[in-house]
C-alpha atoms as a PDB file:
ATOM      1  CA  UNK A   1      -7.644 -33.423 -15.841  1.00  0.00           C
ATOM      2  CA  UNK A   2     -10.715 -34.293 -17.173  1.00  0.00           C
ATOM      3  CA  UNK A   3     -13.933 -32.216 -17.357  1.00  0.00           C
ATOM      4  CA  UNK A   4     -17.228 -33.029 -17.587  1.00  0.00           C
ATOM      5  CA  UNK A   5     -19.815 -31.118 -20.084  1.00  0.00           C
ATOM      6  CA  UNK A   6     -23.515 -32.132 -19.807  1.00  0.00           C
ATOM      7  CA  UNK A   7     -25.945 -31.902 -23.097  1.00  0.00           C
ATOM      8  CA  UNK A   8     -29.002 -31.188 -21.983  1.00  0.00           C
ATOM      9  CA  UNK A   9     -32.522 -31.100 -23.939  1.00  0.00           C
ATOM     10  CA  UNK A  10     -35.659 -32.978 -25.088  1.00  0.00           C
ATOM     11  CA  UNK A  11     -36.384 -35.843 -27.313  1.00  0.00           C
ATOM     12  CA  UNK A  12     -35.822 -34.728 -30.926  1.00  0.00           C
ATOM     13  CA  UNK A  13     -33.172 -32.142 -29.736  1.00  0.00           C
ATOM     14  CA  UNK A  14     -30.183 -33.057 -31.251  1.00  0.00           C
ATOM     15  CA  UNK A  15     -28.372 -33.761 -28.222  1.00  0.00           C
ATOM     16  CA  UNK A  16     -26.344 -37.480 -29.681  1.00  0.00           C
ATOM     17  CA  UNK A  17     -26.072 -35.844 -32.854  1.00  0.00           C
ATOM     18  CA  UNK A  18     -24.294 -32.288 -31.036  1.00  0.00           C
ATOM     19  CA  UNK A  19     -21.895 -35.555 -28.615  1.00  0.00           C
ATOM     20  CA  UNK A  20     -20.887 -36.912 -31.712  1.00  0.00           C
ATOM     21  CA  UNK A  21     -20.083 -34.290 -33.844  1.00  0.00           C
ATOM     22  CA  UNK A  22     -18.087 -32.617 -30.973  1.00  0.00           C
ATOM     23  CA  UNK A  23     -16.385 -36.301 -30.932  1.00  0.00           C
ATOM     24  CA  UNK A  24     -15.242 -35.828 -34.670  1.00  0.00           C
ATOM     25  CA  UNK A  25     -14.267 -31.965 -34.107  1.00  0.00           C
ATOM     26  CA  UNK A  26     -12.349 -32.141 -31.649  1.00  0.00           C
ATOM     27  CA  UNK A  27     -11.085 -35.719 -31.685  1.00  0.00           C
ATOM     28  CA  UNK A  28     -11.605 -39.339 -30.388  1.00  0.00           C
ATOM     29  CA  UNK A  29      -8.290 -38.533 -28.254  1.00  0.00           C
ATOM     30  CA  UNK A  30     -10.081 -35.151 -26.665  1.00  0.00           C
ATOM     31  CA  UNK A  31     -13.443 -36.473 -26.071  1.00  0.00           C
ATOM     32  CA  UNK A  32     -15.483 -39.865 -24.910  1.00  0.00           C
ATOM     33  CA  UNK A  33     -19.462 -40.010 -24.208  1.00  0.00           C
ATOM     34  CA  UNK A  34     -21.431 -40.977 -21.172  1.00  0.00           C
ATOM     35  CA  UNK A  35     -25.160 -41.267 -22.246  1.00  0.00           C
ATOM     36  CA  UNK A  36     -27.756 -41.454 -20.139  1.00  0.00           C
ATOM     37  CA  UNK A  37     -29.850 -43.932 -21.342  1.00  0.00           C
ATOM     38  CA  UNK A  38     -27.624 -46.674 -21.067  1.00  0.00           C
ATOM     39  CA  UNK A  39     -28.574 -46.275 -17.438  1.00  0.00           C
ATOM     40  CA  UNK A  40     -32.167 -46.340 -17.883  1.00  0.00           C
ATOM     41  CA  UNK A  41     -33.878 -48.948 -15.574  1.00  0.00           C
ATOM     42  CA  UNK A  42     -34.831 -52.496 -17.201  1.00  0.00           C
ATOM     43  CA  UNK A  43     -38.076 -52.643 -17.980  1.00  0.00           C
ATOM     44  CA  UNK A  44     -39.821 -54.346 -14.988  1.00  0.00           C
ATOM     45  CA  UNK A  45     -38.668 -51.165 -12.907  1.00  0.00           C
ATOM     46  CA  UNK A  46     -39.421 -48.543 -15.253  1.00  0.00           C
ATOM     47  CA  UNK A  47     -42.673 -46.245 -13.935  1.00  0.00           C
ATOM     48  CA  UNK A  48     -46.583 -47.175 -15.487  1.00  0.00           C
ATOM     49  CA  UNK A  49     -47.894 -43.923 -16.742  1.00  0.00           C
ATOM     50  CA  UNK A  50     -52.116 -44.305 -16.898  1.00  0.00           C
ATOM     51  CA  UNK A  51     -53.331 -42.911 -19.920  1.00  0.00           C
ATOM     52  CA  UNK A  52     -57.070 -42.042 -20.343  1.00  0.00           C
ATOM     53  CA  UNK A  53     -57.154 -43.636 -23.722  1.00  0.00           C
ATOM     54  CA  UNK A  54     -55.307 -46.455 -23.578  1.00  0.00           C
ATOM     55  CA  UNK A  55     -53.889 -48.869 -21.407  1.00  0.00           C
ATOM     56  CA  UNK A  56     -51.355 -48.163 -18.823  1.00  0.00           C
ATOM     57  CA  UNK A  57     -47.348 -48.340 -21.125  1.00  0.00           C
ATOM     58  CA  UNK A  58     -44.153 -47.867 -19.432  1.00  0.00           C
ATOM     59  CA  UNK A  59     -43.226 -44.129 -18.565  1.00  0.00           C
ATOM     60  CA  UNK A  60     -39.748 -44.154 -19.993  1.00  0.00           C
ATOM     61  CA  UNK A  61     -39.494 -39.836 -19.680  1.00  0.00           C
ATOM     62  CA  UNK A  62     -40.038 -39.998 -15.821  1.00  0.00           C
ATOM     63  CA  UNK A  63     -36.884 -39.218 -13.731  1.00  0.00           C
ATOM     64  CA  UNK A  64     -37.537 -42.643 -11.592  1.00  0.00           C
ATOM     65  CA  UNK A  65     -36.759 -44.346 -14.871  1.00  0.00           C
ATOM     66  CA  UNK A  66     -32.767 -43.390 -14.848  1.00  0.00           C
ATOM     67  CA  UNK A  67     -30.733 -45.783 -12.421  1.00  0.00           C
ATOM     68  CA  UNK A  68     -29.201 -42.659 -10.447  1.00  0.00           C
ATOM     69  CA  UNK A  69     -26.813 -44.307  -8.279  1.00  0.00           C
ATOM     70  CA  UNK A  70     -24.449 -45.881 -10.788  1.00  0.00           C
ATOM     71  CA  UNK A  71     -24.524 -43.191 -13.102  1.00  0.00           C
ATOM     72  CA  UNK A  72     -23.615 -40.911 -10.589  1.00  0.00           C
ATOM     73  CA  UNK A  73     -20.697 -43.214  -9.905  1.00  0.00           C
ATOM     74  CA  UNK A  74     -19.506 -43.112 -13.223  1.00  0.00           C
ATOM     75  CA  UNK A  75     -19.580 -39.628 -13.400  1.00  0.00           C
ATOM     76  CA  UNK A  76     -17.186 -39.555 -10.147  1.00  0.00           C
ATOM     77  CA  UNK A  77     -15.167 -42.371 -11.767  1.00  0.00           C
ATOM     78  CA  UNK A  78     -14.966 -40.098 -15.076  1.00  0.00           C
ATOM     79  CA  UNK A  79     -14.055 -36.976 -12.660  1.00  0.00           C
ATOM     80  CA  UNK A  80     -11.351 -38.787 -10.974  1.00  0.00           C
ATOM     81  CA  UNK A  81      -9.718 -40.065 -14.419  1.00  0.00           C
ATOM     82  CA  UNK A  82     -10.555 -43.861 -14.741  1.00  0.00           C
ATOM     83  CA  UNK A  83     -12.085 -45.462 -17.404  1.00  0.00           C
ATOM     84  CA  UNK A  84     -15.707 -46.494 -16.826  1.00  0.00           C
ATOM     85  CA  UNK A  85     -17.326 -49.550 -18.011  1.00  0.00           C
ATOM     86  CA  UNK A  86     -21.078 -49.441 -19.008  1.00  0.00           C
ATOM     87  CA  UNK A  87     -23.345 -52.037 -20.107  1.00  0.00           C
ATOM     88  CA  UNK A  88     -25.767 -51.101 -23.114  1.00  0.00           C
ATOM     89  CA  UNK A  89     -28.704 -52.595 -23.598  1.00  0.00           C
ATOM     90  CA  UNK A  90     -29.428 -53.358 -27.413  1.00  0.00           C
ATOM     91  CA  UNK A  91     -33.144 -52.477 -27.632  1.00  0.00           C
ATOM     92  CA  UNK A  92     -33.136 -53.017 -31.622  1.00  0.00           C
ATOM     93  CA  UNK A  93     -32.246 -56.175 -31.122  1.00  0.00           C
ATOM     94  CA  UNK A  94     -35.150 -57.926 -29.137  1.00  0.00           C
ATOM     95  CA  UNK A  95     -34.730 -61.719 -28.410  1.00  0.00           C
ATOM     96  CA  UNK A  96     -37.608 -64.179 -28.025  1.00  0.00           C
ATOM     97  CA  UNK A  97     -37.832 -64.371 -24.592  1.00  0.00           C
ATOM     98  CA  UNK A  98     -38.347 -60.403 -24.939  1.00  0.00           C
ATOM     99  CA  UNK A  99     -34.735 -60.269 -22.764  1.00  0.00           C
ATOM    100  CA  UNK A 100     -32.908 -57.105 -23.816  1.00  0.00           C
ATOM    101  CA  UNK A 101     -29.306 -58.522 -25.040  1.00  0.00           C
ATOM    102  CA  UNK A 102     -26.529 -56.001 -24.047  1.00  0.00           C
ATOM    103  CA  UNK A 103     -23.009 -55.051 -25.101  1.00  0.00           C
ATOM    104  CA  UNK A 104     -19.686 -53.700 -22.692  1.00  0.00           C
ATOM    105  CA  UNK A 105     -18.512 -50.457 -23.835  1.00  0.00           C
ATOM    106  CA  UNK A 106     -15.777 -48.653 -21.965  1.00  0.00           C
ATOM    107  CA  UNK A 107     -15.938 -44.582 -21.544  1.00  0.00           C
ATOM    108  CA  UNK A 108     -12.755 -43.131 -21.721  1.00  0.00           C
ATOM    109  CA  UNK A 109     -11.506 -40.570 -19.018  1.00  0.00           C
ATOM    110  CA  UNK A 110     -10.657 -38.247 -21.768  1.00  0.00           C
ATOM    111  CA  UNK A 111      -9.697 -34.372 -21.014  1.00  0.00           C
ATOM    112  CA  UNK A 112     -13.716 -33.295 -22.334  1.00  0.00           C
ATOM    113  CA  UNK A 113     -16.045 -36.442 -20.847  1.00  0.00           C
ATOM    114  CA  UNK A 114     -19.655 -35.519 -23.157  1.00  0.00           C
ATOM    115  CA  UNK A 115     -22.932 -36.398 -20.650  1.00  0.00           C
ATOM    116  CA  UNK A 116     -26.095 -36.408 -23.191  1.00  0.00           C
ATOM    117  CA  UNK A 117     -29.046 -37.424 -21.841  1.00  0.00           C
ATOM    118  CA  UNK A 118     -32.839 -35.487 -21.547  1.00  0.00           C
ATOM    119  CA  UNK A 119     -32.478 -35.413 -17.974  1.00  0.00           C
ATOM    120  CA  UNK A 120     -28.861 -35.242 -17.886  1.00  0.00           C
ATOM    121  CA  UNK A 121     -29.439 -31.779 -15.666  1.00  0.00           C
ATOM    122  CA  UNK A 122     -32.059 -33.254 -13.462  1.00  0.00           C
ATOM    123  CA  UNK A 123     -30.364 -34.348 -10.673  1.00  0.00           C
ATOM    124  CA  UNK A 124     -28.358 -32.262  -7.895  1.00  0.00           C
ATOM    125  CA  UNK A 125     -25.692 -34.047  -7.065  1.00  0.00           C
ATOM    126  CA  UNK A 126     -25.614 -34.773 -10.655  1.00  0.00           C
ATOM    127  CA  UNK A 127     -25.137 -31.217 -11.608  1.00  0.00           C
ATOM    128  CA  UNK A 128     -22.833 -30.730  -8.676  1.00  0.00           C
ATOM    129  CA  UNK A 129     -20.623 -32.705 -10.766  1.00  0.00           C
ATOM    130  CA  UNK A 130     -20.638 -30.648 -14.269  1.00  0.00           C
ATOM    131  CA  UNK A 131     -17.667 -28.261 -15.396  1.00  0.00           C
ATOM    132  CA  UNK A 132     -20.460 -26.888 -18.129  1.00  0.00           C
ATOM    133  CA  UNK A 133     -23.589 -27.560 -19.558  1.00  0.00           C
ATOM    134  CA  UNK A 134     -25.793 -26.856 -22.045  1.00  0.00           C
ATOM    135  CA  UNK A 135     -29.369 -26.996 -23.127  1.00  0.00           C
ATOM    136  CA  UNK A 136     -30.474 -27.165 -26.490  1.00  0.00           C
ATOM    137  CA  UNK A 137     -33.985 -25.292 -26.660  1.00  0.00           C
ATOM    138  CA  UNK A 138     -36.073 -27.144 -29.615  1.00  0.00           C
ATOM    139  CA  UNK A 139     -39.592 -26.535 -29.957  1.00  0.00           C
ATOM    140  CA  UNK A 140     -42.543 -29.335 -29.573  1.00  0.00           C
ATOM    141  CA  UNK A 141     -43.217 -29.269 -33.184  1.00  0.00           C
ATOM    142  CA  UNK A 142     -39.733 -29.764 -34.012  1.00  0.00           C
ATOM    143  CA  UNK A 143     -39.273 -32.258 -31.188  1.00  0.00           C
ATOM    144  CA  UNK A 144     -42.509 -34.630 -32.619  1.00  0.00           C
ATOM    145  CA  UNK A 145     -41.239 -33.874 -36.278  1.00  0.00           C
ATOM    146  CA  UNK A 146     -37.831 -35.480 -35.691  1.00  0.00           C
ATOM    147  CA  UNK A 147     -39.967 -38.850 -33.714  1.00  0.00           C
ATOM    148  CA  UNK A 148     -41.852 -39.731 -36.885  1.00  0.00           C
ATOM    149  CA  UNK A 149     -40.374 -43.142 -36.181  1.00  0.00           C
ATOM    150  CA  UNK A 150     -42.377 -43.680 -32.928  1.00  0.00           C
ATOM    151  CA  UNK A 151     -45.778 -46.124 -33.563  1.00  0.00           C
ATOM    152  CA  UNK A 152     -47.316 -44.661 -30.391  1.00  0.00           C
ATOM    153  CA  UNK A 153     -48.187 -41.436 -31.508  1.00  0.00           C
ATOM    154  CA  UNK A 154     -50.368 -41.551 -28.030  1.00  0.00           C
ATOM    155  CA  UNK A 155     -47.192 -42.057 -26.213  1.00  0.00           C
ATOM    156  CA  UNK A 156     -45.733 -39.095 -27.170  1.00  0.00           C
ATOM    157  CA  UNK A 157     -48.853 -37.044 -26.564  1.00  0.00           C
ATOM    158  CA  UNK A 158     -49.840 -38.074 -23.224  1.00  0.00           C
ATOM    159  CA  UNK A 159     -46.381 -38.762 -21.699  1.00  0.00           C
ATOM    160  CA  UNK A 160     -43.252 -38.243 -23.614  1.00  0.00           C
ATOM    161  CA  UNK A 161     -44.913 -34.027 -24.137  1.00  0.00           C
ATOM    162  CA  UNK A 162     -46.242 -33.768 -20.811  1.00  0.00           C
ATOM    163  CA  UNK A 163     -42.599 -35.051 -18.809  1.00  0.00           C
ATOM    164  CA  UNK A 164     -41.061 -33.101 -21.770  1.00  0.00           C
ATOM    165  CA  UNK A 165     -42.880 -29.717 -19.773  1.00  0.00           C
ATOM    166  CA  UNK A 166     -42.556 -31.211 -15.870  1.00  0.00           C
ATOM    167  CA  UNK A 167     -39.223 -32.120 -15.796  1.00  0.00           C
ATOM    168  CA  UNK A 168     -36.706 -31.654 -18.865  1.00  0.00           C
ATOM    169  CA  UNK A 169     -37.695 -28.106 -19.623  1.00  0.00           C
ATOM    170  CA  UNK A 170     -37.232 -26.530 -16.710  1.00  0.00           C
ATOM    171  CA  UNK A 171     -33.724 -27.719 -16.181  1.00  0.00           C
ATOM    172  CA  UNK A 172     -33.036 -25.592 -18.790  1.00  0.00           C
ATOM    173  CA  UNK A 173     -32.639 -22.526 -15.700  1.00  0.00           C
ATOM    174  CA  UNK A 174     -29.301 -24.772 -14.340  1.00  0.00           C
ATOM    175  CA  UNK A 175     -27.526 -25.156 -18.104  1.00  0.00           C
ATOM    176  CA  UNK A 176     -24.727 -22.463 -18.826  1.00  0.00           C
ATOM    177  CA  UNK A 177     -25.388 -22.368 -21.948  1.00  0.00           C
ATOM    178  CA  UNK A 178     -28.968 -22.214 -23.779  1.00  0.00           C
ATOM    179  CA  UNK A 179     -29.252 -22.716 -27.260  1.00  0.00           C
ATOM    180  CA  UNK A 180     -32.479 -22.327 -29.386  1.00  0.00           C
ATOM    181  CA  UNK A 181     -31.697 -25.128 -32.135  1.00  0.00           C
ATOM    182  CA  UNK A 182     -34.796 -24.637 -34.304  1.00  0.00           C
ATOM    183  CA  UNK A 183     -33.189 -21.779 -37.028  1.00  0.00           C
ATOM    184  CA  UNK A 184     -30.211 -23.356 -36.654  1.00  0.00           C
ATOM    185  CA  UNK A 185     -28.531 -26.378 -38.632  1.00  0.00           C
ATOM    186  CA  UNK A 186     -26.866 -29.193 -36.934  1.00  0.00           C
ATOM    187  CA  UNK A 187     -23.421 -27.706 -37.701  1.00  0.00           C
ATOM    188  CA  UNK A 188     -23.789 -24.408 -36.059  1.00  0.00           C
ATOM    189  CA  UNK A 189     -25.344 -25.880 -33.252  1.00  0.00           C
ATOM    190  CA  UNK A 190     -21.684 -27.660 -32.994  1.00  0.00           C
ATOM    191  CA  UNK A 191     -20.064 -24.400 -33.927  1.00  0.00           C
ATOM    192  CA  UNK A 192     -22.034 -22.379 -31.074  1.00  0.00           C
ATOM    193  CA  UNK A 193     -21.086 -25.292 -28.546  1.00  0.00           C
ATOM    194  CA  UNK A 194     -17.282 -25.547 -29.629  1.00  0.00           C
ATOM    195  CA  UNK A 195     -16.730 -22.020 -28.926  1.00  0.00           C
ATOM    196  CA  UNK A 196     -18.594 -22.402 -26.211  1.00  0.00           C
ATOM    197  CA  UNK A 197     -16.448 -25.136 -24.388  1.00  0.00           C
ATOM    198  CA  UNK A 198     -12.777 -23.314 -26.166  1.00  0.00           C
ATOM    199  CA  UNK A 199     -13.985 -20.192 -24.108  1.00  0.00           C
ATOM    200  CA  UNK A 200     -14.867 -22.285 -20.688  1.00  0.00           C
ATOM    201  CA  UNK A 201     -13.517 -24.996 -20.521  1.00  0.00           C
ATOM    202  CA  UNK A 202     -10.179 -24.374 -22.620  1.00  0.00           C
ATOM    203  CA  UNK A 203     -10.961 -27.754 -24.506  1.00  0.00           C
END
């Protein structure tokens, strides 16, 4: 039977690195992943966001930006035991026409099916669907340390901070489990969620 554990949390919270590390704990033949941004929107249908001091940029961190109606049919697909196939878009890998190229991977209906996303707990009928899920708690300073990477240091001040506080952190209130990741390394965070999931969900 498989179950289905959501990581939950902000940008910068650790949530792919806790999916994977769960993956290599407890084994490829335990656990697949379902992330949620391969079901972002493409671009052209991905929310404008105004900003005051510059011009108007894509709103990737608003919830109209997920593609809610396939993901939640994966999920069900996952649920039921069949294996789901997702198309991921390889954003590193920009063409000239600025079309995203994208890749077929298949999730496994494994007996522990991962869901990491930011607003993987979001959704009702998407959290309808969970066995378990947790929340990793990481604070804004932490959060913009770990996006160094990011040019548009106005992006993540006047969108990616302020969705951060509308509509990821407060889904913290439906997780099971809540864990403050800041004094912690990324192996006890994986330690903390492994018991976690032996204790619930007997994985």
């Amino acid at each position: 039977m498989t179950k289905l554990v959501c990581i939950a949390g902000g940008s910068g919270a650790g949530k792919s690195t806790l999916a994977d590390a769960l993956v290599a704990r407890l084994g490829e033949r335990n656990v697949s992943v379902l992330r949620l941004d391969d079901f972002q929107r493409g671009k052209s249908m991905v929310p404008i966001a105004a900003s005051p001091t510059a011009p108007p940029r894509r709103n990737y961190d608003h919830p109209s930006a997920v593609d809610w109606e396939p993901f939640i049919a994966a999920l069900r697909t996952l649920k039921a035991g069949h294996v789901v196939s997702v198309t991921r878009r390889l954003k590193k890998r920009p063409t000239e026409d600025g079309v995203e190229p994208a890749d077929t991977v298949l999730v496994q209906a494994r007996p522990l099916v991962v869901v990491e996303g930011y607003l993987a707990l979001w959704n009702d009928e998407v959290r309808s669907l969970y066995d378990a899920s947790i929340f990793l708690r990481a604070s804004e300073a932490t959060r913009v340390a770990r996006r160094r990477w990011v040019k548009d240091a106005q992006y993540v001040s006047e969108v990616l901070l302020p969705m951060h506080g509308y509509f990821i952190e407060p889904t913290a209130a439906h997780a099971s489990l809540v864990v403050d990741i800041d004094d912690l390394s990324p192996d006890e965070v994986c330690e903390r969620a492994t018991a976690y999931l032996m204790s619930f969900c007997g994985a």
